[in-house]
N, C-alpha and C. Protein backbone atom coordinates (compact mmCIF):
# COMPACT_ATOMS: atom_id res chain seq x y z
N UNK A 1 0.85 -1.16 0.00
CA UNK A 1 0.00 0.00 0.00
C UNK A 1 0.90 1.22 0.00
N UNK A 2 0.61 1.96 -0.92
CA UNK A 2 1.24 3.32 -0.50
C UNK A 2 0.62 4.63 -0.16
N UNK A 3 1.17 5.57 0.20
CA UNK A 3 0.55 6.94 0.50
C UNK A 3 0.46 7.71 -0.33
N UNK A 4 -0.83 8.23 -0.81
CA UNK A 4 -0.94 8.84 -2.23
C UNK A 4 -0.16 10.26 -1.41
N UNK A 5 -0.25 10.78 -0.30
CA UNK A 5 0.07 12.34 -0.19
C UNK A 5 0.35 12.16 1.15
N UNK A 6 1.33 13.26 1.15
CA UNK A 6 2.16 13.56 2.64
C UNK A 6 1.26 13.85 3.49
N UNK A 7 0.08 14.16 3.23
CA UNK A 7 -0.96 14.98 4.26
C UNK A 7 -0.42 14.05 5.67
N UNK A 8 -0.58 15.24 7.10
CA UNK A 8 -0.10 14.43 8.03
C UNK A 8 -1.22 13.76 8.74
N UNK A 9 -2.36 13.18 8.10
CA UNK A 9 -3.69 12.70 9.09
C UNK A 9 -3.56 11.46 8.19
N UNK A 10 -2.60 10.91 6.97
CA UNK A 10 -3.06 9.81 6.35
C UNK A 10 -1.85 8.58 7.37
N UNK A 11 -2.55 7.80 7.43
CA UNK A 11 -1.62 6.82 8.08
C UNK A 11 -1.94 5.69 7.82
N UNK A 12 -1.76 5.67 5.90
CA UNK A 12 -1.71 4.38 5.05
C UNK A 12 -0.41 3.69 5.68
N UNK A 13 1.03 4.43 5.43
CA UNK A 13 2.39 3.90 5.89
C UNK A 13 2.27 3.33 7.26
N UNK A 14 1.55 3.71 8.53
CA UNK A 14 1.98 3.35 9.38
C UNK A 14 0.81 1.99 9.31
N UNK A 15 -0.05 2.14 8.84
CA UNK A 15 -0.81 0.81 8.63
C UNK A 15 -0.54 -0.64 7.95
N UNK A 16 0.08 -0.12 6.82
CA UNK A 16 1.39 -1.12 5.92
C UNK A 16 2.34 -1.94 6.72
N UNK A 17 3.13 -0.95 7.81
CA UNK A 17 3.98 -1.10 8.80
C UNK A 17 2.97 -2.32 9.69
N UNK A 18 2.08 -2.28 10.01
CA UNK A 18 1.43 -2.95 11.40
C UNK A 18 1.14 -3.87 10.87
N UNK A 19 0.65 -4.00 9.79
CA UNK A 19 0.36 -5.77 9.04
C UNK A 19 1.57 -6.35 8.70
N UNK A 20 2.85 -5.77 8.71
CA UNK A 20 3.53 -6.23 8.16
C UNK A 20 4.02 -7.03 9.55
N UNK A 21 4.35 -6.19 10.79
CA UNK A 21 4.83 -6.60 11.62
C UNK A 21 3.90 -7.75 12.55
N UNK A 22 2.90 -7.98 12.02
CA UNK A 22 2.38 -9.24 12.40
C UNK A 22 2.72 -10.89 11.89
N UNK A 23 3.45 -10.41 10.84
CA UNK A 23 4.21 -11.36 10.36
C UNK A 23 3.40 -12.45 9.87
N UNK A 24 1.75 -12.43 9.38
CA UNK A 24 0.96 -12.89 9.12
C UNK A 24 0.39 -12.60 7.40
N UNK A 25 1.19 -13.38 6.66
CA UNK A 25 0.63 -13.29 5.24
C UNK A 25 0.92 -11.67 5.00
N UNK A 26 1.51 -10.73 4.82
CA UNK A 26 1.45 -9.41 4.87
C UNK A 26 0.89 -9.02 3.76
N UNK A 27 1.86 -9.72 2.21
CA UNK A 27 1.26 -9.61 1.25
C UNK A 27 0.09 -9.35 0.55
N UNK A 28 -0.71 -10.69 1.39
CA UNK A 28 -1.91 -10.86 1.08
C UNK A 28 -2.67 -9.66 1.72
N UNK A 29 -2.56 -9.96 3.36
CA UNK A 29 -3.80 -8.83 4.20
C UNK A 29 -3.42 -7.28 3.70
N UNK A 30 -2.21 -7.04 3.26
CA UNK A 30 -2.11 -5.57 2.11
C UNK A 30 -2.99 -5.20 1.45
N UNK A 31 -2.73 -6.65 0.26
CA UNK A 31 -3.55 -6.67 -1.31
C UNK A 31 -5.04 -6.47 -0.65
N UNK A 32 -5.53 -7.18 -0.01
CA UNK A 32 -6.72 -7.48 0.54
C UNK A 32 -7.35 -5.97 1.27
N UNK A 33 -6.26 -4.97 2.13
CA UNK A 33 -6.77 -4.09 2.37
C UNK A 33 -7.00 -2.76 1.56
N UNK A 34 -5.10 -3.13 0.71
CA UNK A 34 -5.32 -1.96 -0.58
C UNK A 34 -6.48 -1.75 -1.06
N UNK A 35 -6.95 -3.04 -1.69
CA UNK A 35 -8.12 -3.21 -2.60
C UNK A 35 -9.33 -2.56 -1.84
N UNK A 36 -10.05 -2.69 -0.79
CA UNK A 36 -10.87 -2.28 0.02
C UNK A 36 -10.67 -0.69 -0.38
N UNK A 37 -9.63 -0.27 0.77
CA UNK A 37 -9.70 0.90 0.99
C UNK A 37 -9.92 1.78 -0.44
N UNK A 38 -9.32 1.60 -1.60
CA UNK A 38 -9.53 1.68 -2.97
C UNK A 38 -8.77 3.43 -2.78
N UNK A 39 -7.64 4.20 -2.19
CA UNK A 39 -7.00 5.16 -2.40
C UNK A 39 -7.87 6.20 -1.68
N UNK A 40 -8.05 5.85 -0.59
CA UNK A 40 -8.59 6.93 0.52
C UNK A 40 -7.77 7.34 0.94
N UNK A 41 -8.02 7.92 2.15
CA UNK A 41 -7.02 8.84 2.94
C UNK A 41 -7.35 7.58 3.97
N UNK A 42 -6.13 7.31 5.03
CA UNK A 42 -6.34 5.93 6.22
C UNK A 42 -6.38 7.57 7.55
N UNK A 43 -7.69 7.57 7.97
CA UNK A 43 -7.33 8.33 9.08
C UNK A 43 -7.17 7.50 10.53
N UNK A 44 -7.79 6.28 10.73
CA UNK A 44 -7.47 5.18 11.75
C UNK A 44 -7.28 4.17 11.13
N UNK A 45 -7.08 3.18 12.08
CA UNK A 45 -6.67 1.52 11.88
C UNK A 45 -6.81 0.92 13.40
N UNK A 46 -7.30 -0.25 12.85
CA UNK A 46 -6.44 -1.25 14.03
C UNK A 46 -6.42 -2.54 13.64
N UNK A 47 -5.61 -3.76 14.00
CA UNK A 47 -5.10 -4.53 13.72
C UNK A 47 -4.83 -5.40 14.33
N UNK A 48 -5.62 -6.74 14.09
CA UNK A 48 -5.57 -7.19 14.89
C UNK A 48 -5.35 -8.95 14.86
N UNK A 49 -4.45 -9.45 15.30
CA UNK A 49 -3.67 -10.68 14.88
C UNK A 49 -3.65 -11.66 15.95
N UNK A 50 -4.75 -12.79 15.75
CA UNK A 50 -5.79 -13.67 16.89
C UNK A 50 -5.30 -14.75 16.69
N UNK A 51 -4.66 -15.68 16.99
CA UNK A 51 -4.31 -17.36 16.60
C UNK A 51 -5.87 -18.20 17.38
N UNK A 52 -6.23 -18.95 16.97
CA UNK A 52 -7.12 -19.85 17.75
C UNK A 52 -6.67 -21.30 17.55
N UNK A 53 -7.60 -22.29 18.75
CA UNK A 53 -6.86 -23.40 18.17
C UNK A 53 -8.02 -24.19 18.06
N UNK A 54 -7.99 -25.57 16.74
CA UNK A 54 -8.92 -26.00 16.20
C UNK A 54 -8.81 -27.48 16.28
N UNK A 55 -9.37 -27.95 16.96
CA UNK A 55 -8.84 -29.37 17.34
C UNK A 55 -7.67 -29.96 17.58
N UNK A 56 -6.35 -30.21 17.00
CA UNK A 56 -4.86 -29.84 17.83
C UNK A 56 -4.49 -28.99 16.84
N UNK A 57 -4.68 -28.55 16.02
CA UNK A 57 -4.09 -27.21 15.14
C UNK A 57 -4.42 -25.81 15.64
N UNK A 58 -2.99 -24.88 15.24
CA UNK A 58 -3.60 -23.89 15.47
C UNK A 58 -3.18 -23.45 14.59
N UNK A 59 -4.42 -22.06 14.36
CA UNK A 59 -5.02 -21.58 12.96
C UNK A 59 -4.75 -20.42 13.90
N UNK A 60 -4.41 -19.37 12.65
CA UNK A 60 -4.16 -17.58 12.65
C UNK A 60 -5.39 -17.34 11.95
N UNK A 61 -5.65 -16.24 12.10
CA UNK A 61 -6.70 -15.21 11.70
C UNK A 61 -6.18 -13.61 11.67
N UNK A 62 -6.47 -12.72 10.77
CA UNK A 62 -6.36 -11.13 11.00
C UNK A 62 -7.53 -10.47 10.66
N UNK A 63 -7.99 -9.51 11.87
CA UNK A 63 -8.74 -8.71 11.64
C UNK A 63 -8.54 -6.91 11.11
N UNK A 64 -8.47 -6.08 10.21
CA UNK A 64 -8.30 -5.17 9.93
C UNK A 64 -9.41 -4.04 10.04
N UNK A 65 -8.95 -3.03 10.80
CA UNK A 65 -10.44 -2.17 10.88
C UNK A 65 -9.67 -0.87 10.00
N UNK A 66 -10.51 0.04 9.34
CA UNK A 66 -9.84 1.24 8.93
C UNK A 66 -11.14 2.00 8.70
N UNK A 67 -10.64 3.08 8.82
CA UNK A 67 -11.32 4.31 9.18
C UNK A 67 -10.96 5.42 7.73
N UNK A 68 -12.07 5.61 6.94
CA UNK A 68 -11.11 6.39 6.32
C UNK A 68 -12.26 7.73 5.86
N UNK A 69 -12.32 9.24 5.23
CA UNK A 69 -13.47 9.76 5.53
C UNK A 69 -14.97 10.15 5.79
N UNK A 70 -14.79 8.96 4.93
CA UNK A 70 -16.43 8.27 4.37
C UNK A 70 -16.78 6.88 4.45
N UNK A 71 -15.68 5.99 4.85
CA UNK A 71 -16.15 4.50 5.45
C UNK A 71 -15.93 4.32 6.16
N UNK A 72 -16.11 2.78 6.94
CA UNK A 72 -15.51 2.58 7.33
C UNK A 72 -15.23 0.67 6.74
N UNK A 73 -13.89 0.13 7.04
CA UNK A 73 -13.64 -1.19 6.79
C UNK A 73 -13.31 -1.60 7.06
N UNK A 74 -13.43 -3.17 6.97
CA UNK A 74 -13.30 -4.27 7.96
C UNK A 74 -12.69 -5.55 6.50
N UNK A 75 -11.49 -5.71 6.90
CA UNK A 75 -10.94 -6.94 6.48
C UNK A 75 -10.16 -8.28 7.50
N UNK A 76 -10.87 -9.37 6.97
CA UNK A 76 -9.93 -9.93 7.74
C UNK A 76 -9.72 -11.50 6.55
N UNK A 77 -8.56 -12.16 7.15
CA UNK A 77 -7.95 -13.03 6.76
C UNK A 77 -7.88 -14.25 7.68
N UNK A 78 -8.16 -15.25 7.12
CA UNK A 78 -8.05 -16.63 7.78
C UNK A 78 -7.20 -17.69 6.99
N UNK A 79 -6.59 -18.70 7.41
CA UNK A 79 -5.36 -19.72 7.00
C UNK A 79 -6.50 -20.59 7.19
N UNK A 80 -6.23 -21.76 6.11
CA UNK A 80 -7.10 -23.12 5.76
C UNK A 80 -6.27 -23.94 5.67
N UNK A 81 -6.38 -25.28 6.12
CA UNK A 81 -5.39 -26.30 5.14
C UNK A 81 -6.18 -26.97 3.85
N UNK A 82 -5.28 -27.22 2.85
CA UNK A 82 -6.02 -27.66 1.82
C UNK A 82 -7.35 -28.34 2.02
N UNK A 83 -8.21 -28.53 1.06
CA UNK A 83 -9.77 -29.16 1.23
C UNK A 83 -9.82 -30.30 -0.39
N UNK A 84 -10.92 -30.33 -0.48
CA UNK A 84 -10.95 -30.84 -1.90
C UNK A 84 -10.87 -29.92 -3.08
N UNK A 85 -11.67 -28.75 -2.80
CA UNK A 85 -11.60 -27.91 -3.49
C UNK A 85 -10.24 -27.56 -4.28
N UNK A 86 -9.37 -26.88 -2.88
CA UNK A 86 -7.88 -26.47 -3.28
C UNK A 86 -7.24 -27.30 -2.08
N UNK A 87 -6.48 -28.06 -3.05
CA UNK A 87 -5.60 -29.39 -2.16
C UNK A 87 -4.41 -28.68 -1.49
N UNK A 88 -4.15 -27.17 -1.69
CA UNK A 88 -2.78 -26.65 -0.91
C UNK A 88 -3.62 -25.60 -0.22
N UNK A 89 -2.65 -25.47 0.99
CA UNK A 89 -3.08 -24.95 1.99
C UNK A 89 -3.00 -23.51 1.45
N UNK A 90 -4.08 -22.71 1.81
CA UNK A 90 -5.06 -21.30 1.42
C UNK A 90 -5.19 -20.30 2.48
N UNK A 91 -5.52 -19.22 1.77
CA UNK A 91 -6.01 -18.21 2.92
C UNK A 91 -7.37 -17.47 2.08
N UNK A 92 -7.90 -17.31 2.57
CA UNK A 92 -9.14 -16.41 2.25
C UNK A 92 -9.32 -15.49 2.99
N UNK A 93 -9.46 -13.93 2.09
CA UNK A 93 -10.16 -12.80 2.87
C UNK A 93 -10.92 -12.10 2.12
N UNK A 94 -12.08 -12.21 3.36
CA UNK A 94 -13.07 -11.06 3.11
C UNK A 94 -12.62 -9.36 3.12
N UNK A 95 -13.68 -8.65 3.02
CA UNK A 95 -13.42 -7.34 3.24
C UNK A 95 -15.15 -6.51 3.13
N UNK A 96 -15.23 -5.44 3.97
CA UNK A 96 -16.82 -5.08 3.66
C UNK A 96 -16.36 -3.46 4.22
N UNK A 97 -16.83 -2.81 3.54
CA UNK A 97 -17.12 -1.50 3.56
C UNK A 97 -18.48 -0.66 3.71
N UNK A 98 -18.56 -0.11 4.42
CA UNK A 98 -19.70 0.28 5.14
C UNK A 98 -19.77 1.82 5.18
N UNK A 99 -20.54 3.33 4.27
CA UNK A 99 -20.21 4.72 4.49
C UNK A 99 -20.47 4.76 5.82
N UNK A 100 -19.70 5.68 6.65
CA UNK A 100 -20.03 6.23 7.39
C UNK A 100 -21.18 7.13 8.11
N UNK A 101 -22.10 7.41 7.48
CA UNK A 101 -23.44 7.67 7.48
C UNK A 101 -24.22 6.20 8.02
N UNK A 102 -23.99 5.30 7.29
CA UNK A 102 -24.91 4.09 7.70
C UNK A 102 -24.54 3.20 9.20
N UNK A 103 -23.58 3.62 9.64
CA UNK A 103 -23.44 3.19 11.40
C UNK A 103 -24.23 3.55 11.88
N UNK A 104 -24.90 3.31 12.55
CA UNK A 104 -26.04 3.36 13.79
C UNK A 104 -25.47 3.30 15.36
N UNK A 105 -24.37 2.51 15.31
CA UNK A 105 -24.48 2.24 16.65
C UNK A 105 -22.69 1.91 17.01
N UNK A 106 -21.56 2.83 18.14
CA UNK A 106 -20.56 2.45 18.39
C UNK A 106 -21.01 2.27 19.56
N UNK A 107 -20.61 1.13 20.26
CA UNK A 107 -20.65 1.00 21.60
C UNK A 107 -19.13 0.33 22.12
N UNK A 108 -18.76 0.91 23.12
CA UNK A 108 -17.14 0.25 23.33
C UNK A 108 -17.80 0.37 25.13
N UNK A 109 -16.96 -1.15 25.42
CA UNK A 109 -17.17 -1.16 26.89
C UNK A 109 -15.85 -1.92 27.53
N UNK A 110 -15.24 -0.57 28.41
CA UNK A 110 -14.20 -0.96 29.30
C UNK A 110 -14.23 -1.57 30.21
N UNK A 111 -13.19 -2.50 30.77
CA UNK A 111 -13.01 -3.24 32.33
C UNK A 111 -12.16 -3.05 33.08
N UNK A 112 -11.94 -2.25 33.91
CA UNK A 112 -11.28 -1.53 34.66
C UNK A 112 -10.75 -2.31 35.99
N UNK A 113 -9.60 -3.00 36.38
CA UNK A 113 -9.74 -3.74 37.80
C UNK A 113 -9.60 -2.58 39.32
N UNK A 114 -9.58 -2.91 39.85
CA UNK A 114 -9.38 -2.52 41.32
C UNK A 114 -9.63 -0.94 41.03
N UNK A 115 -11.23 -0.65 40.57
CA UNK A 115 -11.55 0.65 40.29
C UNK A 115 -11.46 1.75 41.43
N UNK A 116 -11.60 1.17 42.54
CA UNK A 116 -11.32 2.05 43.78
C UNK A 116 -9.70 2.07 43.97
N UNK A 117 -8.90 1.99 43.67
CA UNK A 117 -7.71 2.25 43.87
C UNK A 117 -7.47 3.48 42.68
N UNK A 118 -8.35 4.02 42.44
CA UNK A 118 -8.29 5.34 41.40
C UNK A 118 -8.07 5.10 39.95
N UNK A 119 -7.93 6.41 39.32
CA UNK A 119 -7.77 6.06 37.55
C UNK A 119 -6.68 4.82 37.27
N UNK A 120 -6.44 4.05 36.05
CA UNK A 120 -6.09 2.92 35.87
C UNK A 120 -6.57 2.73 34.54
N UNK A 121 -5.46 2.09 33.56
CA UNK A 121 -5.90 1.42 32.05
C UNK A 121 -6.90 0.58 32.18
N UNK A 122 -7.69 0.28 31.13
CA UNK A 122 -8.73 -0.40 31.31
C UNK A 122 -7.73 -1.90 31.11
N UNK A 123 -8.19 -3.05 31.52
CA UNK A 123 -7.60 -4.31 31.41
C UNK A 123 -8.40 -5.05 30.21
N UNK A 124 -9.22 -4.22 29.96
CA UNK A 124 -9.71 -5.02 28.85
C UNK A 124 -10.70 -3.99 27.86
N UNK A 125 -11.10 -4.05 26.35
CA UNK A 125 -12.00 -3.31 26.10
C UNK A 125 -12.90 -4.37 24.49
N UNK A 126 -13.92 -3.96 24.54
CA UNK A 126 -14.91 -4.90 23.38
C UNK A 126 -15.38 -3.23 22.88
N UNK A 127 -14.95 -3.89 21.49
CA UNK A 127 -16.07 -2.59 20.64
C UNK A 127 -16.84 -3.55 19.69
N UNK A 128 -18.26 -2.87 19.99
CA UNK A 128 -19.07 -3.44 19.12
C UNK A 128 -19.99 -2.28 17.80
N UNK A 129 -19.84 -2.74 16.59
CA UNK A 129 -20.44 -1.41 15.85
C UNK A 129 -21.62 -2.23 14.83
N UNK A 130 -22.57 -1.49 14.65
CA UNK A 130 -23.81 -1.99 14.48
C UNK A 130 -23.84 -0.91 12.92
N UNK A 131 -24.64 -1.62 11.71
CA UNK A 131 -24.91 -0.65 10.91
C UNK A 131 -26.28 -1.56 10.69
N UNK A 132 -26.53 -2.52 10.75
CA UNK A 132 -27.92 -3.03 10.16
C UNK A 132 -27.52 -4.45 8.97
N UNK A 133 -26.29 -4.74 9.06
CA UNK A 133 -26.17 -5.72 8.15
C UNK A 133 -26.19 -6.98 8.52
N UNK A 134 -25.75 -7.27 10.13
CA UNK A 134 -26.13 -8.62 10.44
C UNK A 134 -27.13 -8.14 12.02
N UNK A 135 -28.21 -9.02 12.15
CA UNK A 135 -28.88 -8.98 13.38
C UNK A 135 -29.03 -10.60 13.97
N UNK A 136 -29.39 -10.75 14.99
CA UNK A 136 -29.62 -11.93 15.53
C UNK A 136 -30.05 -11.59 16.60
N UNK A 137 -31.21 -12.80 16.92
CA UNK A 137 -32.37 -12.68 17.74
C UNK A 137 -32.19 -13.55 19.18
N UNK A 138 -32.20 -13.46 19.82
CA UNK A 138 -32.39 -13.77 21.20
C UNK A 138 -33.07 -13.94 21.82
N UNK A 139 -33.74 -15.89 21.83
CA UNK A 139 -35.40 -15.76 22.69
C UNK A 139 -34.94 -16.71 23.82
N UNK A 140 -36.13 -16.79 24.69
CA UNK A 140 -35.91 -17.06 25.88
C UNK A 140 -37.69 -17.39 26.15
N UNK A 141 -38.10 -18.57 27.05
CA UNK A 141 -39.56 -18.64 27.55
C UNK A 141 -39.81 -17.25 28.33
N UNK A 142 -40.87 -17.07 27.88
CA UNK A 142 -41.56 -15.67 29.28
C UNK A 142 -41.98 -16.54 29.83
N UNK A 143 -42.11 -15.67 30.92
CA UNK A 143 -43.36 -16.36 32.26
C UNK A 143 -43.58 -15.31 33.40
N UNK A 144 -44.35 -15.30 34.12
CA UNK A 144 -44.83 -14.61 34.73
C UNK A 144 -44.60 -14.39 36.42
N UNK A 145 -44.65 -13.50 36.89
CA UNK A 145 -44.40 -13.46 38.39
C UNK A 145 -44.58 -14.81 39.35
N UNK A 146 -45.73 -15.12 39.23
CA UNK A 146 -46.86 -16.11 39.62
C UNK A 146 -45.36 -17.81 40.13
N UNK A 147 -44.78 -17.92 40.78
CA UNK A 147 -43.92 -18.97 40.86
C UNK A 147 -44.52 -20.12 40.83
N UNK A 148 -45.90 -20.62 41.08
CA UNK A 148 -46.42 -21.97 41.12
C UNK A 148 -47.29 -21.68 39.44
N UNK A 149 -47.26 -20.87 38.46
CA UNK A 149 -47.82 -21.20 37.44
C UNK A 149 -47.53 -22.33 36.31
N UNK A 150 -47.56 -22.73 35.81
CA UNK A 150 -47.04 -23.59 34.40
C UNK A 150 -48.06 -23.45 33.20
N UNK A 151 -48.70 -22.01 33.02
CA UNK A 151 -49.12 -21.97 32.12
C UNK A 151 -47.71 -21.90 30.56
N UNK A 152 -48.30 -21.58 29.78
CA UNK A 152 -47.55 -21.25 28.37
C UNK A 152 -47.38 -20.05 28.21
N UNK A 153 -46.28 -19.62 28.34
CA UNK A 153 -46.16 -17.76 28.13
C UNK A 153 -45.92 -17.66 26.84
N UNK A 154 -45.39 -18.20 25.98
CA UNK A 154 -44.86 -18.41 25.11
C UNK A 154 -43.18 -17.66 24.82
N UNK A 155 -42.62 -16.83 24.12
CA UNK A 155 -41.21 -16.57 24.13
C UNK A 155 -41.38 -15.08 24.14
N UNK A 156 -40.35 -14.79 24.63
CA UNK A 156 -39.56 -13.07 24.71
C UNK A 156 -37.99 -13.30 24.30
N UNK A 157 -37.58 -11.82 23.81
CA UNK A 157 -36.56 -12.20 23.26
C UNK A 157 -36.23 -10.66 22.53
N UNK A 158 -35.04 -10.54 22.04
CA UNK A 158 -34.58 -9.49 21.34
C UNK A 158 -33.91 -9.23 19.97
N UNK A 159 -33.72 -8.42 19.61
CA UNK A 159 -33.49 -8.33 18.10
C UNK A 159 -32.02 -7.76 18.24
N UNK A 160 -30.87 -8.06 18.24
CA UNK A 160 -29.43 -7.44 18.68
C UNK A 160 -28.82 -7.61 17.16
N UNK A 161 -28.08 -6.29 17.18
CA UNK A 161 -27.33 -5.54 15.95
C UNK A 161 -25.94 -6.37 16.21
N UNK A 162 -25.38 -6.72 15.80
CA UNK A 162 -24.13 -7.48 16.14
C UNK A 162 -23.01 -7.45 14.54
N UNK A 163 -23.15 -6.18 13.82
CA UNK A 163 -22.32 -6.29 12.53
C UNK A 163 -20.52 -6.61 12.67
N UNK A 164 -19.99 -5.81 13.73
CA UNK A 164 -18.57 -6.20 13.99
C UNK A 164 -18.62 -6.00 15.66
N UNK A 165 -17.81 -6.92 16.36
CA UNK A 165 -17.35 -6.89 17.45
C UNK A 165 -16.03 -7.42 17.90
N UNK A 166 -15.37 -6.74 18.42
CA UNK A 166 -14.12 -7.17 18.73
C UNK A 166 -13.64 -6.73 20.17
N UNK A 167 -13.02 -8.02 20.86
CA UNK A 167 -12.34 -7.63 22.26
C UNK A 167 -11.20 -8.43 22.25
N UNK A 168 -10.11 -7.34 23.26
CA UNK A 168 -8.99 -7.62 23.55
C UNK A 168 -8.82 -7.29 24.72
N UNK A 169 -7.78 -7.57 25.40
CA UNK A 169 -7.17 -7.99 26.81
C UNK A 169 -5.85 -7.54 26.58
N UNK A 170 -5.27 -7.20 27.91
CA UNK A 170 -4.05 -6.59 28.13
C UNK A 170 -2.93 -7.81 28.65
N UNK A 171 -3.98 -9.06 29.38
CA UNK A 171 -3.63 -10.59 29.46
C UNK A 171 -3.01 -11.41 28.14
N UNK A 172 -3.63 -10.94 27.07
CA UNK A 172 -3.57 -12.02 26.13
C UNK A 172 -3.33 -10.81 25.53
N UNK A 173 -3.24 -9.84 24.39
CA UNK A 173 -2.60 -8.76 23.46
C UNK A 173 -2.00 -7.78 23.99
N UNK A 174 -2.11 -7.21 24.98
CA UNK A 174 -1.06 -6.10 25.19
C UNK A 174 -1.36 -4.77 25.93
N UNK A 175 -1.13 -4.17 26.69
CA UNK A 175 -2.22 -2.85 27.06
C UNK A 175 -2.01 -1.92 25.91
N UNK A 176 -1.11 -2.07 24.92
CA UNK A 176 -1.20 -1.18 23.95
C UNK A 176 -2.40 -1.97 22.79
N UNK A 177 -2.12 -2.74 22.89
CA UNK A 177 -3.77 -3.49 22.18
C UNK A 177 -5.20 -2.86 22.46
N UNK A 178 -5.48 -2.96 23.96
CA UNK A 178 -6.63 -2.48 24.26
C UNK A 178 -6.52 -0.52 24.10
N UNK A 179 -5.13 -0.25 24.37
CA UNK A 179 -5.48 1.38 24.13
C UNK A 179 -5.78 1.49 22.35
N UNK A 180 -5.34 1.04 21.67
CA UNK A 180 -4.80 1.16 20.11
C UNK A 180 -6.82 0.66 19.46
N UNK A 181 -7.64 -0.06 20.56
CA UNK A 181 -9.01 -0.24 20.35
C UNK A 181 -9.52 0.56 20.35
N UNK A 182 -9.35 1.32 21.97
CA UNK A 182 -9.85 2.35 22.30
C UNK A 182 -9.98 3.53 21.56
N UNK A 183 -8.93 3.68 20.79
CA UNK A 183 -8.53 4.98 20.28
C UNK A 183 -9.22 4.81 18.73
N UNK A 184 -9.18 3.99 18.48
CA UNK A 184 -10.00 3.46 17.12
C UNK A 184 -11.23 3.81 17.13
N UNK A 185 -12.04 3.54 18.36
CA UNK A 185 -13.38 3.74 18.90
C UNK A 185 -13.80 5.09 18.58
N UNK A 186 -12.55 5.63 19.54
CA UNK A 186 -12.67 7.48 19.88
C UNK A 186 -12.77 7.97 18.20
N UNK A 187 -12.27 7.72 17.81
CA UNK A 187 -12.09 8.39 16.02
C UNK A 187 -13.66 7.74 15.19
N UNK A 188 -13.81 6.74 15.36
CA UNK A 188 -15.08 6.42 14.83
C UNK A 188 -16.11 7.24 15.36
N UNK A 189 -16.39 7.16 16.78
CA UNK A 189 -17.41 7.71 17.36
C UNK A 189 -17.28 9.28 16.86
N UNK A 190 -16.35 10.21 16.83
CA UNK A 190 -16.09 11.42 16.42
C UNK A 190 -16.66 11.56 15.05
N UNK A 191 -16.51 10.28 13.90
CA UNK A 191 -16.90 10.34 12.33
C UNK A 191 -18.28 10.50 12.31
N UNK A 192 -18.31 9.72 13.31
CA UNK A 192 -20.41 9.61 13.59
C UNK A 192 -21.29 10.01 14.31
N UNK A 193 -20.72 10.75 14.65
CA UNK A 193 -21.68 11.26 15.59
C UNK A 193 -22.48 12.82 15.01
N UNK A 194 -24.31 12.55 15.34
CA UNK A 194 -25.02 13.29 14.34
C UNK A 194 -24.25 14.94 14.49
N UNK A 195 -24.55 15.50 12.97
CA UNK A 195 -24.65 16.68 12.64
C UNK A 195 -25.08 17.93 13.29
C-alpha cells in the first residue's frame, strides 16, 4: 500500500507497517486491504492478529479495521489447510465496507480492575459497531411473576445488531492493544456522531 500524499492525518504507511509486523501473510492482508480501501485517505486503523486453536491445530486469523473519511472497513484473513476444493493450503479474505453515514451504533465497553484504587488502564476493552447488516435474535420462555404457574407464556426475546465486534485484553494482546481499540473507537465515534 502506498501513500498517495504527505498529508499528516493519512496513516496508510503506518498501517502497511502494522500488518507487516504481524508477520501474518502481509502480502496478502495488504492486497486485501489496498483493494478495500480503494485510495482513501487511512485516518485510523487497528489490527488485529488472533491465533485460535482447532482441534490440535492452530489456525491464525487477521482482523483489519480502517477508518477512512467516508467508510468505514473491515478486512480480515483466515489460513485453511487444503480441502478438496484447493488441495494446498489457502487463505481467504473477506473485506466489507460500510459509508459512514450508515453506522447506527458504536458502543465500546471498558473493564477496569481494582476501580477504587483510582484512575487505571482499562484491562480489557470490546467494541461493538452496528450498521444493520447482520442482526440476531435472542429468545428465551416468558413467564410470569406467579412462581407456582405452568401456564404457556410463550417466548420473549430481542433483536441485537451485532455487525462487527471485537475484544482484547491486556492478558492475552497487550495494554497497547486495548489502548490502540480504544482509540480506534474514539475516532469512529467522532466520524459519527449526528450533525
Amino acid at each position: 500500500m502506498q501513500s498517495r500524499s504527505a498529508r499528516p492525518t493519512d496513516r496508510t504507511a503506518e498501517l502497511r507497517t502494522a500488518i507487516e509486523r504481524t508477520g501474518y501473510y502481509p502480502e496478502v492482508v495488504v492486497d486485501g486491504v489496498q483493494g478495500a480501501v480503494g485510495g482513501e485517505e487511512v485516518l485510523a486503523y487497528y489490527v488485529h492478529h488472533e491465533p485460535t486453536i482447532e482441534r490440535d491445530e492452530v489456525r491464525r486469523h487477521i482482523t483489519v479495521a480502517v477508518l477512512t473519511p467516508t467508510r468505514l472497513i473491515q478486512v480480515h484473513t483466515d489460513e485453511h489447510a487444503g480441502d478438496q476444493l484447493l488441495p494446498q493450503p489457502y487463505t481467504s479474505t473477506s473485506s466489507e465496507a460500510v459509508a459512514l453515514s450508515a453506522v447506527r451504533s458504536v458502543v465500546v465497553t471498558r473493564m477496569t480492575t481494582n476501580p477504587t484504587k483510582g484512575p487505571s488502564l482499562p484491562a480489557e476493552a470490546v467494541l461493538t459497531i452496528g450498521w444493520g447488516g447482520v442482526s440476531r435474535i435472542e429468545l428465551m420462555p416468558a413467564a410470569c411473576d406467579d412462581p407456582d404457574c405452568d401456564a404457556d407464556h410463550g417466548y420473549t426475546g430481542e433483536l441485537l445488531g451485532d455487525d462487527f465486534s471485537l475484544r482484547v485484553s491486556s492478558a492475552a494482546d497487550g495494554k497497547d492493544a486495548v489502548l490502540g481499540l480504544l482509540a480506534f473507537a474514539d475516532a469512529l465515534s467522532a466520524l459519527t456522531r449526528p450533525a
